[in-house]
Every structure is written in C-alpha cells, then in structure tokens.
C-alpha atoms as a PDB file:
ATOM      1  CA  UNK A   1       6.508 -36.584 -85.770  1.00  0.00           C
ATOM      2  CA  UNK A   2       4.423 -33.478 -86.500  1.00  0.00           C
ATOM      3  CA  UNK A   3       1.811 -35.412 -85.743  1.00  0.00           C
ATOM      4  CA  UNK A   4      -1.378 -32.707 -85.175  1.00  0.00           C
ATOM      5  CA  UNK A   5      -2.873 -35.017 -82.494  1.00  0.00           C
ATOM      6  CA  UNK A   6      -0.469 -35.925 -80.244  1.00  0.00           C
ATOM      7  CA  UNK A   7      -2.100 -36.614 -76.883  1.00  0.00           C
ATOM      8  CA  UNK A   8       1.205 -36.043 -74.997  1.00  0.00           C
ATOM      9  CA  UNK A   9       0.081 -32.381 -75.191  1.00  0.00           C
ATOM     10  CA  UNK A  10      -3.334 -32.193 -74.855  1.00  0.00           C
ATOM     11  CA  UNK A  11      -5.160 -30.517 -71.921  1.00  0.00           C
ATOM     12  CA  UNK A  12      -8.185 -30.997 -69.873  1.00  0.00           C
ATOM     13  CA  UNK A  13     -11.596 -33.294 -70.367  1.00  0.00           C
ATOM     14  CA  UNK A  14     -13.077 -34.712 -73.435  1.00  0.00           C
ATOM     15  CA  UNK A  15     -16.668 -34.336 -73.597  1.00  0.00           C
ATOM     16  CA  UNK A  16     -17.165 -38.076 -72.272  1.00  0.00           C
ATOM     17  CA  UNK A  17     -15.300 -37.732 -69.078  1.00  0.00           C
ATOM     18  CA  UNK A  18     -17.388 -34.419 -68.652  1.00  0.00           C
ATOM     19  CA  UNK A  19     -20.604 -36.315 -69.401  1.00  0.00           C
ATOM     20  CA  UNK A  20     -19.662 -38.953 -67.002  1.00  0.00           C
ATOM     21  CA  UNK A  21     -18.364 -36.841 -64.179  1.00  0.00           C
ATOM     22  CA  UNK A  22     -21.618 -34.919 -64.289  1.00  0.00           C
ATOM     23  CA  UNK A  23     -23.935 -37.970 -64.236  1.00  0.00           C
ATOM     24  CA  UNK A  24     -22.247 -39.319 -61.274  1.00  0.00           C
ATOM     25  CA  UNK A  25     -22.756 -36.616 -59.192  1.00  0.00           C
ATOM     26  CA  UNK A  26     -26.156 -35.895 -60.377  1.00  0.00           C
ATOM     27  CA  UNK A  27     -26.917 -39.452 -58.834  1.00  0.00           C
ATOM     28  CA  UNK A  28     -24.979 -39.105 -55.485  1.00  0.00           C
ATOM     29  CA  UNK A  29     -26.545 -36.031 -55.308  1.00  0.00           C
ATOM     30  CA  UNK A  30     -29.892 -37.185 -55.481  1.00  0.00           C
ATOM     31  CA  UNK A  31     -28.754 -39.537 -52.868  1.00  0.00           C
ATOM     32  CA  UNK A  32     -28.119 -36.793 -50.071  1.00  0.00           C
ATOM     33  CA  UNK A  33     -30.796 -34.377 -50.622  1.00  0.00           C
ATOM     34  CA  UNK A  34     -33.584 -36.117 -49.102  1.00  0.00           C
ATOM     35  CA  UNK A  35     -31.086 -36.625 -45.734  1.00  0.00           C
ATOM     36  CA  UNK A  36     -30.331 -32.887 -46.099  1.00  0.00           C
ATOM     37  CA  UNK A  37     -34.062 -31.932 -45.608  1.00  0.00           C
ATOM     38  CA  UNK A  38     -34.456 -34.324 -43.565  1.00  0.00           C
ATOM     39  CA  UNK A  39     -31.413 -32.916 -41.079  1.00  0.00           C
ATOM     40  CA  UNK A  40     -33.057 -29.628 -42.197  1.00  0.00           C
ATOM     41  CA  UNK A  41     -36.352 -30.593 -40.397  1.00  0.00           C
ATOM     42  CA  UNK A  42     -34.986 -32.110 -37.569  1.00  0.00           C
ATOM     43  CA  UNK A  43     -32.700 -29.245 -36.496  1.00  0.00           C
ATOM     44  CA  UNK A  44     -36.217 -26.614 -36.976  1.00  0.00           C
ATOM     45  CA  UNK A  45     -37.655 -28.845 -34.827  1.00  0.00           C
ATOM     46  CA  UNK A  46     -35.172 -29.131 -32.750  1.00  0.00           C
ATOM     47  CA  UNK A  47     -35.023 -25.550 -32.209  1.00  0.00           C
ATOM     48  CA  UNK A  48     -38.505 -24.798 -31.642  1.00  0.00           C
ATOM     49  CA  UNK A  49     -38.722 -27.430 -28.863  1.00  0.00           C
ATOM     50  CA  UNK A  50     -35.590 -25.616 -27.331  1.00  0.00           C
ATOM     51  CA  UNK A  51     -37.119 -22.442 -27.585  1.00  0.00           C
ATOM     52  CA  UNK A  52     -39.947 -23.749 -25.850  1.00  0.00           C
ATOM     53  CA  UNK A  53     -38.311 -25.402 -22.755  1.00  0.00           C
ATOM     54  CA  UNK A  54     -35.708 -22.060 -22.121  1.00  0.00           C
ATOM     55  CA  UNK A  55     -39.024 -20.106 -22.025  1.00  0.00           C
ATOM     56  CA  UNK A  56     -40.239 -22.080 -18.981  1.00  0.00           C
ATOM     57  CA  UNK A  57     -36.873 -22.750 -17.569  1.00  0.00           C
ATOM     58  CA  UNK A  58     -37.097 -18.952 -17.150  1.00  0.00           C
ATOM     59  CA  UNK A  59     -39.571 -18.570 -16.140  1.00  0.00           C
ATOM     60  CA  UNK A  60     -38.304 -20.961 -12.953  1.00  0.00           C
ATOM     61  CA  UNK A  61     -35.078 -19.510 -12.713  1.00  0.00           C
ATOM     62  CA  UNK A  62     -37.236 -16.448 -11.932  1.00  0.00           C
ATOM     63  CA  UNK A  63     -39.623 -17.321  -9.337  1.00  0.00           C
ATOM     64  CA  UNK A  64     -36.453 -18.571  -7.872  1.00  0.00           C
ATOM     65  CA  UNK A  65     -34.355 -15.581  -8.085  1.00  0.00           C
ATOM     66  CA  UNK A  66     -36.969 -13.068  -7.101  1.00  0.00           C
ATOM     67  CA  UNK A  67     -38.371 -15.536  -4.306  1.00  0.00           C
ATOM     68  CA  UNK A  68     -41.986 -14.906  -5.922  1.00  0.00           C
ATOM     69  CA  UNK A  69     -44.550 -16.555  -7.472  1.00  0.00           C
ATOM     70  CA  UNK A  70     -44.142 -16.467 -11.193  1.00  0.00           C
ATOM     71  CA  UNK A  71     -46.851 -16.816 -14.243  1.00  0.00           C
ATOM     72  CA  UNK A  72     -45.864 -18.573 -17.547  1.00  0.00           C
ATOM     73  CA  UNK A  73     -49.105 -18.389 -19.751  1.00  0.00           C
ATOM     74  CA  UNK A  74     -49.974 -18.319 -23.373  1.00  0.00           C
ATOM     75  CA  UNK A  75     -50.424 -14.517 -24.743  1.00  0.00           C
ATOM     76  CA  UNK A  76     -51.885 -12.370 -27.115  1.00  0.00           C
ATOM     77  CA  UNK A  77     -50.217  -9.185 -27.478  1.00  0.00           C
ATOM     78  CA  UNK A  78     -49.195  -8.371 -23.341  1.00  0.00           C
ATOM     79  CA  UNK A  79     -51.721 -10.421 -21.864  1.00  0.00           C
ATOM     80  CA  UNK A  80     -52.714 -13.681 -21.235  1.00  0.00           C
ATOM     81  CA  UNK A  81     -55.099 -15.381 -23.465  1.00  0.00           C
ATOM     82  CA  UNK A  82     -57.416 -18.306 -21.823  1.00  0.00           C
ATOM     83  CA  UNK A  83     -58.578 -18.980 -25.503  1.00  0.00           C
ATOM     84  CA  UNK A  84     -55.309 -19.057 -27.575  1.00  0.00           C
ATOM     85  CA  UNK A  85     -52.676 -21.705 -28.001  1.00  0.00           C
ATOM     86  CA  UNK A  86     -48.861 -22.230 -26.857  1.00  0.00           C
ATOM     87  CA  UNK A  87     -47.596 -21.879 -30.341  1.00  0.00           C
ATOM     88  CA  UNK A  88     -49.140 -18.153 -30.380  1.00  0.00           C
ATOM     89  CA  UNK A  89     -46.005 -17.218 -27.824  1.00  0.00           C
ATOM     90  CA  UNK A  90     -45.983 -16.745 -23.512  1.00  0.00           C
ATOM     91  CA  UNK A  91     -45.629 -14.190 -21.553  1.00  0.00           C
ATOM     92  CA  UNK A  92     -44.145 -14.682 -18.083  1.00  0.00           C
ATOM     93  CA  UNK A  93     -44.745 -12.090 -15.310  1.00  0.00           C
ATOM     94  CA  UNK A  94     -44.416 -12.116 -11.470  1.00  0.00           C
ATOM     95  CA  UNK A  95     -47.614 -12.277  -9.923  1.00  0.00           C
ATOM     96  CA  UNK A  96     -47.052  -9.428  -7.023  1.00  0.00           C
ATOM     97  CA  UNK A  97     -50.798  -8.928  -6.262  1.00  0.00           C
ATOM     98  CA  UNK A  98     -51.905 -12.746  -5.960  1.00  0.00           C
ATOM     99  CA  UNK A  99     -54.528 -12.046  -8.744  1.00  0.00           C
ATOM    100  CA  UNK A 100     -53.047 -14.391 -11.694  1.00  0.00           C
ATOM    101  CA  UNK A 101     -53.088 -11.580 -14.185  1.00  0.00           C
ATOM    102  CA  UNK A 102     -50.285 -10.036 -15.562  1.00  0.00           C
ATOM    103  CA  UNK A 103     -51.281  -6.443 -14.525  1.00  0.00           C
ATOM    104  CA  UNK A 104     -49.193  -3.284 -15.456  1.00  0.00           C
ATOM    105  CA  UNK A 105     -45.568  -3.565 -14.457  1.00  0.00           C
ATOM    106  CA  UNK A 106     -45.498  -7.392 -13.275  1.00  0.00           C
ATOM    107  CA  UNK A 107     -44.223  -8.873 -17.270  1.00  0.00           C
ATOM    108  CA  UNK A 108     -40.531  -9.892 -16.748  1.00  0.00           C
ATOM    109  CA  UNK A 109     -40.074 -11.118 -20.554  1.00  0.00           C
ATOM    110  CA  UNK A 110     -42.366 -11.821 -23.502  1.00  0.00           C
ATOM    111  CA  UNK A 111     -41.764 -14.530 -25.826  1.00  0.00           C
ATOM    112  CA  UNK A 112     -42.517 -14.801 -29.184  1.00  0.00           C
ATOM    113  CA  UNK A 113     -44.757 -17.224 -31.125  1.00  0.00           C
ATOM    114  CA  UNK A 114     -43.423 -20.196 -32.539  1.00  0.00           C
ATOM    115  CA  UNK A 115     -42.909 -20.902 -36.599  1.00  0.00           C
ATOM    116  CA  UNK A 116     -45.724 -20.932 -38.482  1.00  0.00           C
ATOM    117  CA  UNK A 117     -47.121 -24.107 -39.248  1.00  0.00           C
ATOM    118  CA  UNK A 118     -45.663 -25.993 -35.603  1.00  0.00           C
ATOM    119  CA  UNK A 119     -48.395 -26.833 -33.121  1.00  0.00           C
ATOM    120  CA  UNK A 120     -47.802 -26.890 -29.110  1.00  0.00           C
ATOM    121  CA  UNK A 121     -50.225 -28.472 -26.988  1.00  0.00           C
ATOM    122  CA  UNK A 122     -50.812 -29.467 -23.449  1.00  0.00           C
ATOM    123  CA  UNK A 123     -52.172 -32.968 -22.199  1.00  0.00           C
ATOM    124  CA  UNK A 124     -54.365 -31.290 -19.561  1.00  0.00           C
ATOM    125  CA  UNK A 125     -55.500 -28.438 -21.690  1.00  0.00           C
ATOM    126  CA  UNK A 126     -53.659 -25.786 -19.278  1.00  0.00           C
ATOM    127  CA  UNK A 127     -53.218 -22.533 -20.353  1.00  0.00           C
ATOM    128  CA  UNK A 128     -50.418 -20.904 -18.158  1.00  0.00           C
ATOM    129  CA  UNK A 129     -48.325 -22.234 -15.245  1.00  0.00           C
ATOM    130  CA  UNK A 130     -47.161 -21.505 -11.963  1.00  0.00           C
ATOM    131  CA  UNK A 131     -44.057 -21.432 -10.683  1.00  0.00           C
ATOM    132  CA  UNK A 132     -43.652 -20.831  -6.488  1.00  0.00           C
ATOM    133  CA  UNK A 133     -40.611 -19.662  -4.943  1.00  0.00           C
ATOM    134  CA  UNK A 134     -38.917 -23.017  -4.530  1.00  0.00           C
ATOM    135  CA  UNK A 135     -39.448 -23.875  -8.430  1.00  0.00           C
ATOM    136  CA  UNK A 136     -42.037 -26.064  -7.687  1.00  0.00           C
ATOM    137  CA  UNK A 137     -44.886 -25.877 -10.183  1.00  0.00           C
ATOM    138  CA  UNK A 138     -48.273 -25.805 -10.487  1.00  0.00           C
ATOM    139  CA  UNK A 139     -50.781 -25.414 -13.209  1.00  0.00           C
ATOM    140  CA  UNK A 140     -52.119 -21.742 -13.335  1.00  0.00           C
ATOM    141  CA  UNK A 141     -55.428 -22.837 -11.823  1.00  0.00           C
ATOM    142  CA  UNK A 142     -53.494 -24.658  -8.349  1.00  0.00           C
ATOM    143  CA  UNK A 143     -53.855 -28.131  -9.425  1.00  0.00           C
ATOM    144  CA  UNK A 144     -50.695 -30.185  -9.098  1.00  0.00           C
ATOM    145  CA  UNK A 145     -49.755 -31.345 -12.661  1.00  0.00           C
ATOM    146  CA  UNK A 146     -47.773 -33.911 -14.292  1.00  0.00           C
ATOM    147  CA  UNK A 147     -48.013 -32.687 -17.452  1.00  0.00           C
ATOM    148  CA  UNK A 148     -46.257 -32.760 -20.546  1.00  0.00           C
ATOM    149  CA  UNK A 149     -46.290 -30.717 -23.962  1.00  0.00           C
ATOM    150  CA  UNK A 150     -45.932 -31.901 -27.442  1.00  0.00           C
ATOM    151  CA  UNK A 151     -44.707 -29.543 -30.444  1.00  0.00           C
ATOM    152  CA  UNK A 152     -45.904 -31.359 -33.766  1.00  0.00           C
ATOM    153  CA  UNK A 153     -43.912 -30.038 -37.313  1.00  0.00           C
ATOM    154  CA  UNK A 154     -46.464 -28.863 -39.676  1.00  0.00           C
ATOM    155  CA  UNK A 155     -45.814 -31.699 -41.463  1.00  0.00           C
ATOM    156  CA  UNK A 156     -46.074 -34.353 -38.309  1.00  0.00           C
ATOM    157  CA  UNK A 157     -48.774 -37.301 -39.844  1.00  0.00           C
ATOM    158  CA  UNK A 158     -49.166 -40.428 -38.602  1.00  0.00           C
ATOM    159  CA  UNK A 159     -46.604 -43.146 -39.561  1.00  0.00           C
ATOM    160  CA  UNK A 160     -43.857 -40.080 -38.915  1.00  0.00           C
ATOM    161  CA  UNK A 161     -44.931 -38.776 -35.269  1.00  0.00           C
ATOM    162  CA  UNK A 162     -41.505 -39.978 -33.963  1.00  0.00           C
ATOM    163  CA  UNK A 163     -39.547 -38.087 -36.377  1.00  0.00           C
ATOM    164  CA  UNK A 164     -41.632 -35.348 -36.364  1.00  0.00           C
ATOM    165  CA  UNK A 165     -42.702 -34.226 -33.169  1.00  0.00           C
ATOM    166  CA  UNK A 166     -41.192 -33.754 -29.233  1.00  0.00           C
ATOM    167  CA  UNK A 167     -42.447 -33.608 -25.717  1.00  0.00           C
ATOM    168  CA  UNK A 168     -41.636 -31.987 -22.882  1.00  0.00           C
ATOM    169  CA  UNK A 169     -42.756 -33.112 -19.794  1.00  0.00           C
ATOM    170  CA  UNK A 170     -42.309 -31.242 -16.733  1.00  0.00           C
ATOM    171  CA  UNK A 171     -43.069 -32.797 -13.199  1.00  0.00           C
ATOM    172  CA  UNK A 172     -44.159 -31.529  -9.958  1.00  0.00           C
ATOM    173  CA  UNK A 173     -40.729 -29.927  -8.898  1.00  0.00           C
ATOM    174  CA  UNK A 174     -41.013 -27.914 -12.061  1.00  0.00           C
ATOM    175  CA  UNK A 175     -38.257 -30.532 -14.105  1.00  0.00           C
ATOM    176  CA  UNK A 176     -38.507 -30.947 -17.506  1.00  0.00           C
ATOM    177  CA  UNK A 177     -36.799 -33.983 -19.735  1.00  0.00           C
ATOM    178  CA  UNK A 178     -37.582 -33.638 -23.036  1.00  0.00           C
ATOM    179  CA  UNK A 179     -38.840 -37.044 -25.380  1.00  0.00           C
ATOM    180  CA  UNK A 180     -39.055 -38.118 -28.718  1.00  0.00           C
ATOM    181  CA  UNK A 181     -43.545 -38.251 -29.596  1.00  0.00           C
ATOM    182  CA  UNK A 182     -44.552 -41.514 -29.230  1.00  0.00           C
ATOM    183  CA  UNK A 183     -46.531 -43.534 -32.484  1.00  0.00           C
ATOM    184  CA  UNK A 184     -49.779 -44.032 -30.445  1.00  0.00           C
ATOM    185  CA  UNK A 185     -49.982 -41.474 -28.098  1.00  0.00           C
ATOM    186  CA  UNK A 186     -48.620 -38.568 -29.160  1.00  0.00           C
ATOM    187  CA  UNK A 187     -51.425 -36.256 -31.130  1.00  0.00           C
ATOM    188  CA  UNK A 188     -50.724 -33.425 -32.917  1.00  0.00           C
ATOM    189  CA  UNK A 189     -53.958 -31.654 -32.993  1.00  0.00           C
END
C-alpha cells in the first residue's frame, strides 16, 4: 500500500523491451533490403525494355495505319545516326520519298534515350528498321532479319546476365516476344 513502484500503474516500455524491439527489426530489416534493390532493379529494367518494344510497336502500328513504309532508326538529335547506338534514343518517320532518310516533315515521333548506364544492342549490328505497309519488317538496308535486341543494366556481369538483362526478338512479320538474356549467349557489350 503506498507502495511508489507499483507496476499496476506504470506506462509504456522499459529500456530493455526498447533495446530489443529495435534490434529485431534492425535484423529483419537487413533481411529485406537487398530484395528491395533487387525488385528495384528489376522493375528499371523492366521498364526500359518496355520502353523499348512500345517504340517499335509504333512504329508498326504506323506503317500500318498510314499504309506506308515506316523508318525506326537510332538518332542523334532529328536524324538518324549510322554511327550511334539504340540506347542514344530512335526516331521513327514515314519514308514518303523512298530515300531512307528522315527528311523535313516525314518524323512521326521521337523517342528519347534510354537511362544512363543501360546498353541496347542488335545481333546483326542494324541500325534502323523497316516496317512495310502490312507490318512486315525488314532491316533498314532490305535484308530480311530475324533479329533480336538485348538491353544489359549497367550493372549486367557475367554470373548475373539472366537477372540482369532482356531480349527482344522480333521476326519477319515484325512480332516481337520478349526473353529473359541467356548465361552464354547473351553479351552486353
């Protein structure tokens, strides 16, 4: 009675249940951060490679729609670069004068370049694409292709190609399925 530490009344934590509480979720937190990066990662990667694939479905939709032959090719600026690479961005224009150059007035939409650090390569070293008026596609020089295009993370290495990088491969009637890089074969260089 009168007791000055009763516990009956007594409110909150003592500094060991605080101490404890903390150190537990210090450790499960530990735990999930490396899978939160990780999901991080995947999802930018994810989203470049989308990027990538609505740019050329557009560019089909388009030759389609206008019942023309349409250009996808890597740019610099408004033009078409021979010497740059994918991840700089792509310009796609309707060809109207048969010349394969996107001359004044032919760009439909111009796409900007990919995150730094990402890397987007052909497998037949093709810098722009072709796409006729029944979606059909060729590569910018004629050739038939059956081709495909891998986007490497900046931090794709080998051991982690799988996780880190995507292809798209697009066949001769201008359909693309998009893959999961392959330990082996897919290089990101």
């Amino acid at each position: 009675m009168g007791d000055a530490m009763d516990c009956s009344d007594s409110k909150g934590f003592t500094l060991v249940e605080l101490v404890c509480v903390i150190g537990i979720s210090s450790a499960l937190l530990m735990l999930a951060i490396p899978s939160f990066i990780d999901l991080i990662r995947t999802s930018q990667l994810t989203a470049q490679s989308n990027y990538f694939i609505a740019a050329v479905s557009f560019a089909r939709s388009e030759a389609i729609k206008r019942n023309k032959r349409v250009f996808i090719c890597v740019r610099s600026g408004t033009r078409c670069d021979v010497t740059s690479e994918w991840e700089k961005g792509w310009l796609v224009f309707v060809d109207r004068n048969g010349n394969r150059l996107a001359d004044v007035g032919e760009t439909v939409r111009v796409f900007d370049a990919l995150v730094t650090g990402y890397v987007l390569r052909s497998n037949v070293n093709v810098r722009s694409l072709a796409f006729y008026e029944n979606g059909n596609v060729r590569r910018g020089s004629g050739a038939l292709p059956m081709m495909s295009f891998r986007l490497c993370a900046p931090d794709a290495i080998a051991g982690r190609i799988k996780e880190r990088s995507r292809e798209v491969v697009i066949n001769e009637l201008g359909r693309m399925r998009y893959q999961f890089g392959r330990e082996g074969r897919t290089r990101c260089t």
